[in-house]
C-alpha atoms as a PDB file:
ATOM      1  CA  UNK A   1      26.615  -9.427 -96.461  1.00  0.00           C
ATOM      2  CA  UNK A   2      28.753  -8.813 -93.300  1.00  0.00           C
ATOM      3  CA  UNK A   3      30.504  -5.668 -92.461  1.00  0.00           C
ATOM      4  CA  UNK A   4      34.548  -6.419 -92.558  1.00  0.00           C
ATOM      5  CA  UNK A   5      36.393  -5.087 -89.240  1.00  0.00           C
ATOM      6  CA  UNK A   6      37.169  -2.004 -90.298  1.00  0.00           C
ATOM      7  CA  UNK A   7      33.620  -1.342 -91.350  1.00  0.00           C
ATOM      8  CA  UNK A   8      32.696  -1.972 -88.051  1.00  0.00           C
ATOM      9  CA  UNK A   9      35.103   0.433 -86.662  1.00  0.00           C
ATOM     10  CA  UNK A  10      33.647   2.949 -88.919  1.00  0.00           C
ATOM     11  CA  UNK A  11      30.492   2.432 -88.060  1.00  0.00           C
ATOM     12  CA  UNK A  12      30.818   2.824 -83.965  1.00  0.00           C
ATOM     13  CA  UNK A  13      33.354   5.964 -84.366  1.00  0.00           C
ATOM     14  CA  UNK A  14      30.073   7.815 -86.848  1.00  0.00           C
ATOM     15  CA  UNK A  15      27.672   6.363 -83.808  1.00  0.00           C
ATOM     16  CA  UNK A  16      30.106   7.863 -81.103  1.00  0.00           C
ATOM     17  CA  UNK A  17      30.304  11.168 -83.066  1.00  0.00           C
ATOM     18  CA  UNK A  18      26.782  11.300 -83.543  1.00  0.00           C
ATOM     19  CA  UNK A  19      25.378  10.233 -80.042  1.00  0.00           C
ATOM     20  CA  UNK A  20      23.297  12.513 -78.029  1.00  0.00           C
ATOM     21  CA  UNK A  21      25.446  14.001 -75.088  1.00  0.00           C
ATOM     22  CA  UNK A  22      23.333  12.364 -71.515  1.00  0.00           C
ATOM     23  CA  UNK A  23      25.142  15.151 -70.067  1.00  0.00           C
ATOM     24  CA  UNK A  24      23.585  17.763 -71.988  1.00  0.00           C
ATOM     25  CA  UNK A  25      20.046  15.548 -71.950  1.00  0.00           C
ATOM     26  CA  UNK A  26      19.983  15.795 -68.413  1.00  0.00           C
ATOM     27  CA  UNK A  27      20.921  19.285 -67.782  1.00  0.00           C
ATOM     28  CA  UNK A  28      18.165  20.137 -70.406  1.00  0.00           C
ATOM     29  CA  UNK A  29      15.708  18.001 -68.291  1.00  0.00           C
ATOM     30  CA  UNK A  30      16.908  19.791 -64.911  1.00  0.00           C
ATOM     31  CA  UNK A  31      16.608  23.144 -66.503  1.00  0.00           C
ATOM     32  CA  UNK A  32      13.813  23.206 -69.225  1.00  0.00           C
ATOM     33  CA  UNK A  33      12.129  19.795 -68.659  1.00  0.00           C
ATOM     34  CA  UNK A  34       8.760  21.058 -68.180  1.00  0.00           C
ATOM     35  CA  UNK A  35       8.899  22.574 -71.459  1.00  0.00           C
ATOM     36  CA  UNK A  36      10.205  19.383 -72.991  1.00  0.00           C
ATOM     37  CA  UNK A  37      13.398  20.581 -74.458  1.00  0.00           C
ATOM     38  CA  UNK A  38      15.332  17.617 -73.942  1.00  0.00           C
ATOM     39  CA  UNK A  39      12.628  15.221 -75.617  1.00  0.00           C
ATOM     40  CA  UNK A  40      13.203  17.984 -78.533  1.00  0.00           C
ATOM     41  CA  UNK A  41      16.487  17.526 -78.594  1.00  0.00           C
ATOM     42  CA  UNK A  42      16.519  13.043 -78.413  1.00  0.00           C
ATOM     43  CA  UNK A  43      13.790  13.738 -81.419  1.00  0.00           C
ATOM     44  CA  UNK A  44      10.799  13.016 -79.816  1.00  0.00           C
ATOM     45  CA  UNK A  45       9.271  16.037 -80.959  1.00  0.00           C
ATOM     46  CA  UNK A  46       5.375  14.509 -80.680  1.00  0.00           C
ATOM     47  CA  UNK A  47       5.649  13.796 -77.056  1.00  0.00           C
ATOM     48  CA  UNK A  48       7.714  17.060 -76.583  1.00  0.00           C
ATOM     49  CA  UNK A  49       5.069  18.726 -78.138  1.00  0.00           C
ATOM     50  CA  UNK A  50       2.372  17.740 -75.744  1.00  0.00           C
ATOM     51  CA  UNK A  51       4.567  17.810 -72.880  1.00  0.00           C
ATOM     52  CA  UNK A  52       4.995  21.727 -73.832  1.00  0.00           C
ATOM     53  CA  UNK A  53       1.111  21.942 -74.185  1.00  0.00           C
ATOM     54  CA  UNK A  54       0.364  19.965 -70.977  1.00  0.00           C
ATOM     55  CA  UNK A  55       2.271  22.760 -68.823  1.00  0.00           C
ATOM     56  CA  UNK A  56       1.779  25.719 -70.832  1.00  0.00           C
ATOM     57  CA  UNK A  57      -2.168  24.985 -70.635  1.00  0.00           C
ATOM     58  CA  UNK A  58      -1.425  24.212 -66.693  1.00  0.00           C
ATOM     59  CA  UNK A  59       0.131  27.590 -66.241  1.00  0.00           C
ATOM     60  CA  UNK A  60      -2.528  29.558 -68.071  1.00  0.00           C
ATOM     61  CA  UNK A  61      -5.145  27.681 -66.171  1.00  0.00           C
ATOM     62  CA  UNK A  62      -3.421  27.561 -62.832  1.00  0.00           C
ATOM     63  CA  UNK A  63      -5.383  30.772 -62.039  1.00  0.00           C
ATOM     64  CA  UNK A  64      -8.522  28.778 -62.151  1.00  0.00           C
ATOM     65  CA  UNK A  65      -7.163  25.731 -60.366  1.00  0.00           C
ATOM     66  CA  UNK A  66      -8.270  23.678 -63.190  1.00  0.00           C
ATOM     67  CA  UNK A  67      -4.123  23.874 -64.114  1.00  0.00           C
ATOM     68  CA  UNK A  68      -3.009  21.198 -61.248  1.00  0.00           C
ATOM     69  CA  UNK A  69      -5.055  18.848 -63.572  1.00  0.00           C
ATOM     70  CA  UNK A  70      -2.095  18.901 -66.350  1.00  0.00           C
ATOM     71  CA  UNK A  71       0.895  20.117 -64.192  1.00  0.00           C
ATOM     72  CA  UNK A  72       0.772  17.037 -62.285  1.00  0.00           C
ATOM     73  CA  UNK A  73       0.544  14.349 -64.782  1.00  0.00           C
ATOM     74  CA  UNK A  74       3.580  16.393 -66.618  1.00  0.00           C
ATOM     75  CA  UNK A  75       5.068  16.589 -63.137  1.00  0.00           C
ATOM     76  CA  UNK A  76       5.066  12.881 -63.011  1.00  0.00           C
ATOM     77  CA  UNK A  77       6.150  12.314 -66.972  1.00  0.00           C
ATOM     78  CA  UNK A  78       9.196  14.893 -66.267  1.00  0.00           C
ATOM     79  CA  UNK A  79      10.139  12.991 -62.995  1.00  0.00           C
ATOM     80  CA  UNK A  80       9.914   9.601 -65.239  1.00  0.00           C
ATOM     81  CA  UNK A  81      12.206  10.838 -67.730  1.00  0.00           C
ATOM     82  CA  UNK A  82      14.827  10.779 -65.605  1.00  0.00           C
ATOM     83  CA  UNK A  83      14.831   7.492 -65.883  1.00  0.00           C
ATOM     84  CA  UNK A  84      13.894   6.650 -69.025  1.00  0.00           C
ATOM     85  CA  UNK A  85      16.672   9.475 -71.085  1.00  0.00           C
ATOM     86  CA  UNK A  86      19.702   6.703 -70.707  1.00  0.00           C
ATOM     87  CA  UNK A  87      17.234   4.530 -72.627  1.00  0.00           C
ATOM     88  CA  UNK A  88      16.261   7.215 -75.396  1.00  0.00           C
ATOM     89  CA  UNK A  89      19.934   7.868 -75.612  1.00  0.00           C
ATOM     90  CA  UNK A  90      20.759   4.033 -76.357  1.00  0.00           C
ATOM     91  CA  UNK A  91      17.752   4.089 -79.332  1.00  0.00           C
ATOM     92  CA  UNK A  92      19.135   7.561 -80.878  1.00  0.00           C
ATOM     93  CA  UNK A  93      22.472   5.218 -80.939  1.00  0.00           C
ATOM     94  CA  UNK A  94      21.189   1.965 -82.280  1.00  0.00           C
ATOM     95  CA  UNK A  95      19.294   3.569 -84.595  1.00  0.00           C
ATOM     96  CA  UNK A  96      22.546   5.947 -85.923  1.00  0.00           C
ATOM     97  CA  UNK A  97      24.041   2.307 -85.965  1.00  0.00           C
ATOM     98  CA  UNK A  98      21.601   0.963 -88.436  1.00  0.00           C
ATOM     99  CA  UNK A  99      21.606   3.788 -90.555  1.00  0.00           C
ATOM    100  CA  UNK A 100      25.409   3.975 -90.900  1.00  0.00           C
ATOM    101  CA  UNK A 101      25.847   0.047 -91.015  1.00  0.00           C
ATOM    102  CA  UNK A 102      22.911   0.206 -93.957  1.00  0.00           C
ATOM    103  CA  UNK A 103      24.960   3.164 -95.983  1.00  0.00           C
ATOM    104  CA  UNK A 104      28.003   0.286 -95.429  1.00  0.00           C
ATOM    105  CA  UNK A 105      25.800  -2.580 -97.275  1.00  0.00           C
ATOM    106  CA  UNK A 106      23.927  -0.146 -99.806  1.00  0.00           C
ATOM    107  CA  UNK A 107      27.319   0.619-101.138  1.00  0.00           C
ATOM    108  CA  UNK A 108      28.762  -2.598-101.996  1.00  0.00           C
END
């Protein structure tokens, strides 16, 4: 089955709704990316969950300086991210796109 026009039209204004602001994505990385907030918030709550372990066990070990051995790798990850959010952004979309297209062809 193929989605008429309209459908279609339907479809990309519930994606555009729906997306994940990169504005707000990137002001959540500036501000709480260490903690991974903004991986919370694009729903990738496993790697935002070690990414919040990684630097909270950094900081409680930093008095040892065994902490540098996990606040550098998430050091690197966070700087990453700031390339690889647009790309996050565009999955959160396609897959709002496949949902919403799939509620179209469930329902005929």
């Amino acid at each position: 089955m193929v989605l008429s026009t309209e459908q279609k039209m339907l479809v990309e204004q519930r994606v555009t709704n729906g997306r994940k602001s990169t504005g707000r994505t990137y002001l959540l990385w500036l501000f709480l990316g260490t903690l991974g907030v903004h991986r919370f918030y694009l729903g990738k709550t496993n790697s935002a969950i070690v990414m919040l372990a990684m630097t909270l066990l950094g900081l409680t070990t930093l008095v040892l300086y065994a902490g540098t051995f996990t606040l550098v790798p998430s050091g690197i990850w966070l700087a990453l991210d700031a390339f690889l959010i647009p790309g996050m952004i565009q999955q959160d979309a396609d897959a709002l796109r496949l949902f919403f297209t799939s509620q179209f062809l469930t329902a005929e």
